[in-house]
Protein backbone atom coordinates (compact mmCIF):
# COMPACT_ATOMS: atom_id res chain seq x y z
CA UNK A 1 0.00 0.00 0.00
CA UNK A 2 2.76 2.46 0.85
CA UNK A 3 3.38 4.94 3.32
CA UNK A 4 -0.56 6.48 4.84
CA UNK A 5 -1.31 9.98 3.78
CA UNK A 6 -3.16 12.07 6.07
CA UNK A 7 -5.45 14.90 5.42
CA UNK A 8 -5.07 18.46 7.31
CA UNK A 9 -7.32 17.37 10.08
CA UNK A 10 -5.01 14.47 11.27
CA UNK A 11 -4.04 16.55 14.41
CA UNK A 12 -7.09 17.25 15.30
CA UNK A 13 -9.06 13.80 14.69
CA UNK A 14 -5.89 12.31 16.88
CA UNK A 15 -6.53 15.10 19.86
CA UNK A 16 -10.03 14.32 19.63
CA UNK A 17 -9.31 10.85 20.38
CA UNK A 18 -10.46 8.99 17.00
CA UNK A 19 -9.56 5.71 16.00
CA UNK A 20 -7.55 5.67 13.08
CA UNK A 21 -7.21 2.92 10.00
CA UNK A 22 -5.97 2.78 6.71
CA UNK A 23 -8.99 4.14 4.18
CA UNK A 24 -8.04 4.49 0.19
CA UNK A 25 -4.51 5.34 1.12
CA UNK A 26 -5.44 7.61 4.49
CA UNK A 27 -4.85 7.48 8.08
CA UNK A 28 -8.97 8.30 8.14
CA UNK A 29 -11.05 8.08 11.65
CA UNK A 30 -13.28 5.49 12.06
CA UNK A 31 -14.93 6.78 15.34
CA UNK A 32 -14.39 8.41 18.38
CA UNK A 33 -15.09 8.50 21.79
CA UNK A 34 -19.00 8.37 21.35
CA UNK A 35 -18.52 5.56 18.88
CA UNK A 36 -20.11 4.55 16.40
CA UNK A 37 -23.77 3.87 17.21
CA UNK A 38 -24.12 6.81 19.23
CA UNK A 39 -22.33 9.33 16.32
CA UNK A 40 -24.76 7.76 13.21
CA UNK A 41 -28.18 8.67 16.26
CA UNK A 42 -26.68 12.19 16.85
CA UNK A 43 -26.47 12.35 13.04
CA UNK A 44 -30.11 11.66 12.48
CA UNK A 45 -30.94 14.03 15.39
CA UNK A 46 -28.56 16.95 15.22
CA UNK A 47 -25.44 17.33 12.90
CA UNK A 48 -22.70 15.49 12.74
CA UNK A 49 -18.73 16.58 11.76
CA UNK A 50 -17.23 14.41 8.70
CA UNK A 51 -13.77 14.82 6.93
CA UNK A 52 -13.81 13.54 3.99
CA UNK A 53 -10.49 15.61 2.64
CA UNK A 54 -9.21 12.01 1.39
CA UNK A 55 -11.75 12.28 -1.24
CA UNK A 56 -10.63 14.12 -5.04
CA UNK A 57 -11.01 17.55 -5.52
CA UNK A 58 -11.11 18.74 -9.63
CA UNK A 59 -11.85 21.96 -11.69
CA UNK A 60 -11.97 21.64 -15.42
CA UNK A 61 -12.08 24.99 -16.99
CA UNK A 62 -9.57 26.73 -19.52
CA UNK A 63 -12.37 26.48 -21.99
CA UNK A 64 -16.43 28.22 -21.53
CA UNK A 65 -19.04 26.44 -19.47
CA UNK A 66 -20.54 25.00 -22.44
CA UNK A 67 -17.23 24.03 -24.29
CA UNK A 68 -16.49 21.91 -20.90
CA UNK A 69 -20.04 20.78 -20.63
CA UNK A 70 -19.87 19.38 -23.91
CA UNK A 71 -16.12 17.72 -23.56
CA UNK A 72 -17.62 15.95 -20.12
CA UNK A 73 -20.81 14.52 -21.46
CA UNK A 74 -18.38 12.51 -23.46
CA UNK A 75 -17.63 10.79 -20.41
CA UNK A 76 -20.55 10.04 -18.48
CA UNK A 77 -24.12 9.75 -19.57
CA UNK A 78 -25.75 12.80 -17.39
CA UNK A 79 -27.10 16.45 -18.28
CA UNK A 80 -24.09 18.63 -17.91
CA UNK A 81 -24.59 21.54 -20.81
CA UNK A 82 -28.50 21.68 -19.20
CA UNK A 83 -27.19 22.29 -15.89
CA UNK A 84 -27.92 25.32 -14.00
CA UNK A 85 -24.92 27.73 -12.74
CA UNK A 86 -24.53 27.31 -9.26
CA UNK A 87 -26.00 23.98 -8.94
CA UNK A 88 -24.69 20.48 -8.65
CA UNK A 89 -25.44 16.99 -10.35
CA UNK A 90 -24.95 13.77 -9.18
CA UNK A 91 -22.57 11.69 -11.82
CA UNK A 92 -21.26 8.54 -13.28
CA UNK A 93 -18.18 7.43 -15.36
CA UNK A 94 -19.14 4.30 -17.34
CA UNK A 95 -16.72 2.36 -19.33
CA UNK A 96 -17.03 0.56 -22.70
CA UNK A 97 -18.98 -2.27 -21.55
CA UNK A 98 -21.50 -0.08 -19.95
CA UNK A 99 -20.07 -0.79 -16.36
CA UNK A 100 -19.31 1.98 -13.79
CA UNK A 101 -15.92 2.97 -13.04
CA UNK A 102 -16.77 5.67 -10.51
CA UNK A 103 -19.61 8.09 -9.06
CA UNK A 104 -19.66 11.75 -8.78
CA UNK A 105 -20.97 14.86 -8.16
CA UNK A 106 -20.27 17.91 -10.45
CA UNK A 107 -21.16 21.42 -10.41
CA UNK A 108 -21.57 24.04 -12.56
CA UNK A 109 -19.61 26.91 -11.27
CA UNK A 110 -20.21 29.45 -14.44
CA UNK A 111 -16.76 29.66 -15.83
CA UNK A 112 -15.46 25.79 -14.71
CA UNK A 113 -16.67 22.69 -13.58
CA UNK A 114 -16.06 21.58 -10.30
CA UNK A 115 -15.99 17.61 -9.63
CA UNK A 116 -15.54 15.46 -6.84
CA UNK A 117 -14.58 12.01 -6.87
CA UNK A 118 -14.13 9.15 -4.31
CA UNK A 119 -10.94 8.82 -2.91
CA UNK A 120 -9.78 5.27 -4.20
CA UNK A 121 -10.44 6.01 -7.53
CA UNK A 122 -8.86 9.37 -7.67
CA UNK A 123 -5.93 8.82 -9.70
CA UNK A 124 -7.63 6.81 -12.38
CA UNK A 125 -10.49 9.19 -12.90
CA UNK A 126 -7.80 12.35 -13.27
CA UNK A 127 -5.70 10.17 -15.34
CA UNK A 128 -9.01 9.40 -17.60
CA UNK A 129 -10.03 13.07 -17.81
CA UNK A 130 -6.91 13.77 -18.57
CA UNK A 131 -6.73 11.66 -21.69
CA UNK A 132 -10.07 12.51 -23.05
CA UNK A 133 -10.23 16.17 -22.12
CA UNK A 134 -6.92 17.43 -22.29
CA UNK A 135 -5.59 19.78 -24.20
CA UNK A 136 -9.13 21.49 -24.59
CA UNK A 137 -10.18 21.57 -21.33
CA UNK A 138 -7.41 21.94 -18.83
CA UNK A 139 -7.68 19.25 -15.55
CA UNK A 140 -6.39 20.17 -12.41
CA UNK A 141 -6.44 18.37 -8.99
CA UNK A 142 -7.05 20.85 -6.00
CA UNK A 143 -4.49 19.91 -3.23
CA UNK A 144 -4.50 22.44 -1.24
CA UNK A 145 -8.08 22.62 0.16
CA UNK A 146 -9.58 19.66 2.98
CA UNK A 147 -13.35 19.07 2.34
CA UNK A 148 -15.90 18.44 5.23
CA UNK A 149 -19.07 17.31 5.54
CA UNK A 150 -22.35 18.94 8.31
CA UNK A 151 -24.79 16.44 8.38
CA UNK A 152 -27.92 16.47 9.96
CA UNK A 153 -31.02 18.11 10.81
CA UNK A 154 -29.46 20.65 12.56
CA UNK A 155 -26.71 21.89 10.31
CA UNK A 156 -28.27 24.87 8.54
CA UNK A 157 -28.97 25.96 12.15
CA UNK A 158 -25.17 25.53 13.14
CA UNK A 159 -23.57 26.71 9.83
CA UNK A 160 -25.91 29.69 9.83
CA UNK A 161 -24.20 31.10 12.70
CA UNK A 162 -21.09 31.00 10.32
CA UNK A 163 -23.02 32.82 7.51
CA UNK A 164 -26.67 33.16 7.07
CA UNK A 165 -26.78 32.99 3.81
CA UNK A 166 -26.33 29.06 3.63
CA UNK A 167 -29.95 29.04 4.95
CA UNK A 168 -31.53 30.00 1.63
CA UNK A 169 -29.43 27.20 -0.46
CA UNK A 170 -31.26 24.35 -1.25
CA UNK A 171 -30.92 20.87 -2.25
CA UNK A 172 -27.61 20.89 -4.82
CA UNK A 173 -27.44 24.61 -4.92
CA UNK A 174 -23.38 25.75 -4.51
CA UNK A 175 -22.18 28.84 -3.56
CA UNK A 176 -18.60 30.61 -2.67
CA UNK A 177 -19.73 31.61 0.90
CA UNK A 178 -17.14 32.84 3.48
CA UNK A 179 -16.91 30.60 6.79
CA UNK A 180 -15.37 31.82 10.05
CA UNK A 181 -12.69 33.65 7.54
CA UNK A 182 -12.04 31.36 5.25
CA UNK A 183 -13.39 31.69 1.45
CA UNK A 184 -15.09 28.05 0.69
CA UNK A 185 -16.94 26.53 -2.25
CA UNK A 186 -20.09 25.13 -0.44
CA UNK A 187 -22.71 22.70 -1.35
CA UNK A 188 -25.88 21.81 -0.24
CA UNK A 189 -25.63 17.82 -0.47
CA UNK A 190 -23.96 15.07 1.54
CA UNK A 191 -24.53 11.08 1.60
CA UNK A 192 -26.62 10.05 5.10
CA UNK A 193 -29.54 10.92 3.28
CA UNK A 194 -30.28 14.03 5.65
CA UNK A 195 -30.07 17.69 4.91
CA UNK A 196 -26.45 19.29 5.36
CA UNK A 197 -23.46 20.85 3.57
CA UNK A 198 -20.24 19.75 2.01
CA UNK A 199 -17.36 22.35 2.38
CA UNK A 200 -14.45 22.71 0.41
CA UNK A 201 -12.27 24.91 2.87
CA UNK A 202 -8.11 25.67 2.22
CA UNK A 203 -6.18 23.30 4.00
CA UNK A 204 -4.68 26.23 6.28
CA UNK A 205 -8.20 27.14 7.74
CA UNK A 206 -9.77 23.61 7.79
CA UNK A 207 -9.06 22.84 11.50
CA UNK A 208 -9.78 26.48 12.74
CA UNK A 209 -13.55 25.95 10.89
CA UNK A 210 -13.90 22.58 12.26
CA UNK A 211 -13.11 23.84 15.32
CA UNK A 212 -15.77 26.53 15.26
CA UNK A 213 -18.24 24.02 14.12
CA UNK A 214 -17.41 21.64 17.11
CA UNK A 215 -17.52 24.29 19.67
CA UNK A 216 -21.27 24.42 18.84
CA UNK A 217 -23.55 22.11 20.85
CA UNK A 218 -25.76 20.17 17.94
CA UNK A 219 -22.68 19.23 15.96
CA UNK A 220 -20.29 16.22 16.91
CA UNK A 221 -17.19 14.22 15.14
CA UNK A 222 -18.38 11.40 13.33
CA UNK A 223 -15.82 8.78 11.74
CA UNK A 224 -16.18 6.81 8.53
CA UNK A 225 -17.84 3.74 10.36
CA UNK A 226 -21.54 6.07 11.18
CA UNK A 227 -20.75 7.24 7.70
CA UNK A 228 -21.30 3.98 6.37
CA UNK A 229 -24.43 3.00 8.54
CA UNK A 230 -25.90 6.34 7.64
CA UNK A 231 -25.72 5.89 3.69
CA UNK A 232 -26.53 2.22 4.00
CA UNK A 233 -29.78 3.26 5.76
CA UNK A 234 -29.82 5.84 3.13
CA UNK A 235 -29.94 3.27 0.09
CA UNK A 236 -26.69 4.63 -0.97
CA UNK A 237 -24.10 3.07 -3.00
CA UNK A 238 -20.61 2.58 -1.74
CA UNK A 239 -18.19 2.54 -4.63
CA UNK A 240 -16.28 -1.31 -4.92
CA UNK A 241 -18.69 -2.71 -3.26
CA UNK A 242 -22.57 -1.93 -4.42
CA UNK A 243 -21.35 -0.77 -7.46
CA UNK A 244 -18.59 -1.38 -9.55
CA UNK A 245 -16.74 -1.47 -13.47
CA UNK A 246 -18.88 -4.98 -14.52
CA UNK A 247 -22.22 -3.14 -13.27
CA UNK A 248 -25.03 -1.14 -15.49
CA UNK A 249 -26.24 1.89 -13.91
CA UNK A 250 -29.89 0.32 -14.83
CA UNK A 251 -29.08 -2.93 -12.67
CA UNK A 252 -27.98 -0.82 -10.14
CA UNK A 253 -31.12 1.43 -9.86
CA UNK A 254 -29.84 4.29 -10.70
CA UNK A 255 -31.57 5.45 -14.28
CA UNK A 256 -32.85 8.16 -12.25
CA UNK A 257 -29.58 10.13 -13.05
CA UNK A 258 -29.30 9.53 -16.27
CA UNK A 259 -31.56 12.75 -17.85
CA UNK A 260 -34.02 12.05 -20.78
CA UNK A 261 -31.61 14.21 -23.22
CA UNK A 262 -28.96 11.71 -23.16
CA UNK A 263 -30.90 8.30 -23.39
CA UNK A 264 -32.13 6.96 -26.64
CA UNK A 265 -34.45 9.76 -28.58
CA UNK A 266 -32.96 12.69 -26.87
CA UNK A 267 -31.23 15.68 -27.87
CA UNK A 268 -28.05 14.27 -27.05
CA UNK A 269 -28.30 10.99 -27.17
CA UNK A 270 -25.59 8.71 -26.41
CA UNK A 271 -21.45 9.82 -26.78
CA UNK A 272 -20.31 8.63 -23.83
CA UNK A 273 -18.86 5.04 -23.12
CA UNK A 274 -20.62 1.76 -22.84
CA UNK A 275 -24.27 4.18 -24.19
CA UNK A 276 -25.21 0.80 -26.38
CA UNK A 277 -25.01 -1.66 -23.29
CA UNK A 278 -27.31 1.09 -21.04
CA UNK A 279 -29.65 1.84 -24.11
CA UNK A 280 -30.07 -1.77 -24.14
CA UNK A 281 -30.65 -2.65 -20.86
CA UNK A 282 -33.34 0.99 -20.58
CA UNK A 283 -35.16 -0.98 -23.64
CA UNK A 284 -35.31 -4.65 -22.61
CA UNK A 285 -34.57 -4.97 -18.59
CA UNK A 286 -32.07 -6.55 -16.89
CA UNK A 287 -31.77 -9.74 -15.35
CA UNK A 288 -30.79 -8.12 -11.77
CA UNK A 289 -31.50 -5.29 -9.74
CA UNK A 290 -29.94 -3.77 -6.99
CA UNK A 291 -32.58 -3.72 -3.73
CA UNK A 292 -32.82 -2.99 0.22
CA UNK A 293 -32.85 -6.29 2.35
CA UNK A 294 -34.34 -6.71 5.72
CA UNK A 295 -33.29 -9.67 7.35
CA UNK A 296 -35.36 -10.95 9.97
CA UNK A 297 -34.12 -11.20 13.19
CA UNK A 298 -31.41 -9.47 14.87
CA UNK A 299 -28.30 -11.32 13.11
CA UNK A 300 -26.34 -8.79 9.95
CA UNK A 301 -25.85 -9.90 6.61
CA UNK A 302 -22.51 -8.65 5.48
CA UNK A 303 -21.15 -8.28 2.31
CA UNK A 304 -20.98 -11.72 0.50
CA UNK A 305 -24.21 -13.40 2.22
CA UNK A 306 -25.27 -15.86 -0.66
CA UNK A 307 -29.21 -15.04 -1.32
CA UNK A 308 -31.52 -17.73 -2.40
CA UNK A 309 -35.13 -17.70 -3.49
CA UNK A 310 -35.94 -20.96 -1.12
CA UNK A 311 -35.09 -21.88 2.54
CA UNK A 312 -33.53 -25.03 1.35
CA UNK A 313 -32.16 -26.12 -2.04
CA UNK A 314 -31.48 -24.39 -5.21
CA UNK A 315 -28.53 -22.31 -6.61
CA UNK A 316 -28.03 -18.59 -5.17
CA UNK A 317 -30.13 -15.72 -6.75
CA UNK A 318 -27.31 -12.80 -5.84
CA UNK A 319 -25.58 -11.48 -2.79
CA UNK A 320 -25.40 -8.60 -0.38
CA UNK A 321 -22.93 -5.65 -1.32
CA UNK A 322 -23.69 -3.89 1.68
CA UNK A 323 -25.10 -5.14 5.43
CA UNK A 324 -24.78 -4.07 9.35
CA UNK A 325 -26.63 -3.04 11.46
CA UNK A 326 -29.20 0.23 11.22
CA UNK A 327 -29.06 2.04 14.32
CA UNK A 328 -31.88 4.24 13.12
CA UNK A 329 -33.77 1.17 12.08
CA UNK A 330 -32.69 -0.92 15.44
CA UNK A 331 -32.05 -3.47 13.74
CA UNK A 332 -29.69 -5.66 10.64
CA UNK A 333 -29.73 -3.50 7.35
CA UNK A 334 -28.72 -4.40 3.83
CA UNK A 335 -28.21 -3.75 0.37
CA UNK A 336 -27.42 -6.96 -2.51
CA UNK A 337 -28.52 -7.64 -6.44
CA UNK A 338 -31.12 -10.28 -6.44
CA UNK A 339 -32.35 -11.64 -10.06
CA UNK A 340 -35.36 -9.34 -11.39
CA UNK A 341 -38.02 -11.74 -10.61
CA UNK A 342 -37.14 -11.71 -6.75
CA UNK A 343 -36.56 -7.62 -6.77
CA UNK A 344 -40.27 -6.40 -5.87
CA UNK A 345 -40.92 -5.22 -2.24
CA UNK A 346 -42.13 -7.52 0.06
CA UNK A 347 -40.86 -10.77 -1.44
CA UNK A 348 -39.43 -13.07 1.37
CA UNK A 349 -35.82 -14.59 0.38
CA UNK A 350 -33.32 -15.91 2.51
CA UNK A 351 -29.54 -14.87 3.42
CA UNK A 352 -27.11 -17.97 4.41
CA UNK A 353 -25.18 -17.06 7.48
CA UNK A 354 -23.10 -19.47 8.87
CA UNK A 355 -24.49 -22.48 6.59
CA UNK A 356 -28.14 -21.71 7.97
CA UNK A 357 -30.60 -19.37 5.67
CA UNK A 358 -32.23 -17.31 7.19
CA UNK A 359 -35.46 -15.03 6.00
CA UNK A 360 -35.03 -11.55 4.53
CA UNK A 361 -37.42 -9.38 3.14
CA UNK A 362 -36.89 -7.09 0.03
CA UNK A 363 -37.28 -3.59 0.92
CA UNK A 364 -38.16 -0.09 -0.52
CA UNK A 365 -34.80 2.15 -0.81
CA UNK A 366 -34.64 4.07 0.87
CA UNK A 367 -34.88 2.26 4.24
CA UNK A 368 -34.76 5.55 5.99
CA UNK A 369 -36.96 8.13 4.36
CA UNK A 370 -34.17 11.22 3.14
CA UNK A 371 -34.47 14.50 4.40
CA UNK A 372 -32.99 16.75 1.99
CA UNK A 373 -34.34 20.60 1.69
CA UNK A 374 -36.01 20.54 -1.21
């Protein structure tokens, strides 16, 4: 793996008395002293304190809006030249095979894009950029700013204190707002599936701003491990495991971000890698679908729990991506691909655990209704 990098908030995560562990590269904090069930409640209830600085930082500009706009819906099969300045989209790179090799957000910041991309795949999505952009549209990693995440139903009410303006953002709006001194790109997004703000901040001011943000009494640390239980309960993929390069974006439910001008009869149609495969699997199904699980019972299906469609005999049906336990939920929570014909809601199937199956039901995503301002 190589020697850890850390991100500007090591200090403080180690004075706050986090556990660290190796994350895509990082020293990252898993929890802290509340730990981990009590940081994903406080979440849900308040707002909650992430760094997520490990994660890729881009602006492609050197070009207009729309020259950029155009050059990146070569790449992935969303809406870019339709978006709005000042507002962000959720993303995917797909390959030639019509798999996903990484999710994104991007936003439209008038005279550049701004992109962020998940931390383990950094280097090959600025590397692929690079190739297929380049020398149009100029790609340049931002390493000198941290990014944090305030999470919760409390955060407008802390970050307001900061700057009231954040309270009239909504849903995917950005803005350059000014924080406790420091000049930060700020969006209204995050992935627990409640209301909040990511914050791009320069590395020299991101402890002083997490600082201020601690000192107030709804907002806590929260480590990577809450992070996870949040966006599981969230119906939320997590890169390398839910989804990956062999999956469609149709088998993994997410055709709801690919806009109506880039799928088959649109305006701009197709252009971007693997558009046959997802074309063909809009038109005539697939033969799996990512869905929410609910096992029965208090015992968690982790990642790699065969599924079947019978409690005894018969070959497996798919697996779980994603399981642990919901805290929200009090009880076992999970994510897997099933085969279509076992995907509706409500259909009993069963997880083997230990050589015994045990009963799960399907479930609506998301298992823990969001509560994003709209």
């Amino acid at each position: 793996m190589g020697e850890l990098k850390r991100t500007p908030l090591y200090d403080l995560h180690v004075e706050l008395g986090a556990k660290m562990v190796p994350f895509a590269g990082y020293e990252m904090p898993v929890q802290y002293g509340l730990g981990v069930m009590k940081e994903h409640l406080h979440t849900r209830a308040a707002a909650g304190l992430f760094d997520v600085s490990h994660m890729g930082q881009v602006i492609l500009g050197g070009a207009s809006y729309e020259a950029i706009a155009g050059a990146f819906e070569r790449m992935v099969p969303m809406d870019v030249l339709g978006l709005g300045e000042g507002r962000q989209r959720y993303g995917l790179f797909t390959n030639g095979a019509g798999g996903i090799e990484d999710d994104l957000m991007f936003a439209n910041r008038g005279d550049h894009l701004f992109v962020v991309v998940n931390a383990a795949c950094k280097e090959g999505d600025i590397a692929r950029m690079r190739s297929v952009l380049e020398p149009g549209v100029t790609v340049t990693e931002i390493t000198d700013r941290a990014l944090i995440a305030l999470q919760g139903p409390a955060a407008e009410t802390a970050l307001a204190r900061l700057n009231a303006d954040v309270a009239g953002m909504s849903f995917m709006d950005v803005a350059t707002v000014a924080l406790n001194g420091a000049e930060c790109w700020v969006s209204r997004s995050g992935y627990t599936g409640e209301d909040g703000y990511e914050i791009s901040v320069p590395a020299a001011e991101a402890e002083a701003l997490s600082r201020a943000l601690l000192a107030m009494d709804e907002v806590e640390a929260i480590g990577l491990g809450a992070r996870d239980s949040l966006r599981l309960e969230a119906g939320l993929c997590l890169y390398g495991n839910d989804i990956d390069a062999g999956t469609s974006p149709i088998e993994a439910g997410l055709t709801w971000a690919i806009q109506k001008v880039r799928r088959a009869g649109g305006d701009r149609a197709g252009g971007f890698p693997g558009a046959s495969r997802l074309f063909g699997d809009l038109a005539e199904g697939v033969a799996r679908k990512r869905v929410g699980l609910a096992p029965q019972g208090r015992a968690p299906m982790r990642a790699g729990t065969q599924l079947f469609a019978e409690a005894e005999g018969g070959d497996a049906i798919g697996e779980v991506t994603s399981g642990g336990f919901g805290p929200t939920l009090n009880g076992p929570v999970a994510m897997g691909y099933v085969g279509s014909a076992q995907a509706a809601a409500g259909t009993e199937i069963f997880g083997e655990v230990r050589g015994k199956r045990m009963p799960v039901t399907v479930a609506k995503m998301p298992l823990v209704p969001a509560n994003f301002k709209r």
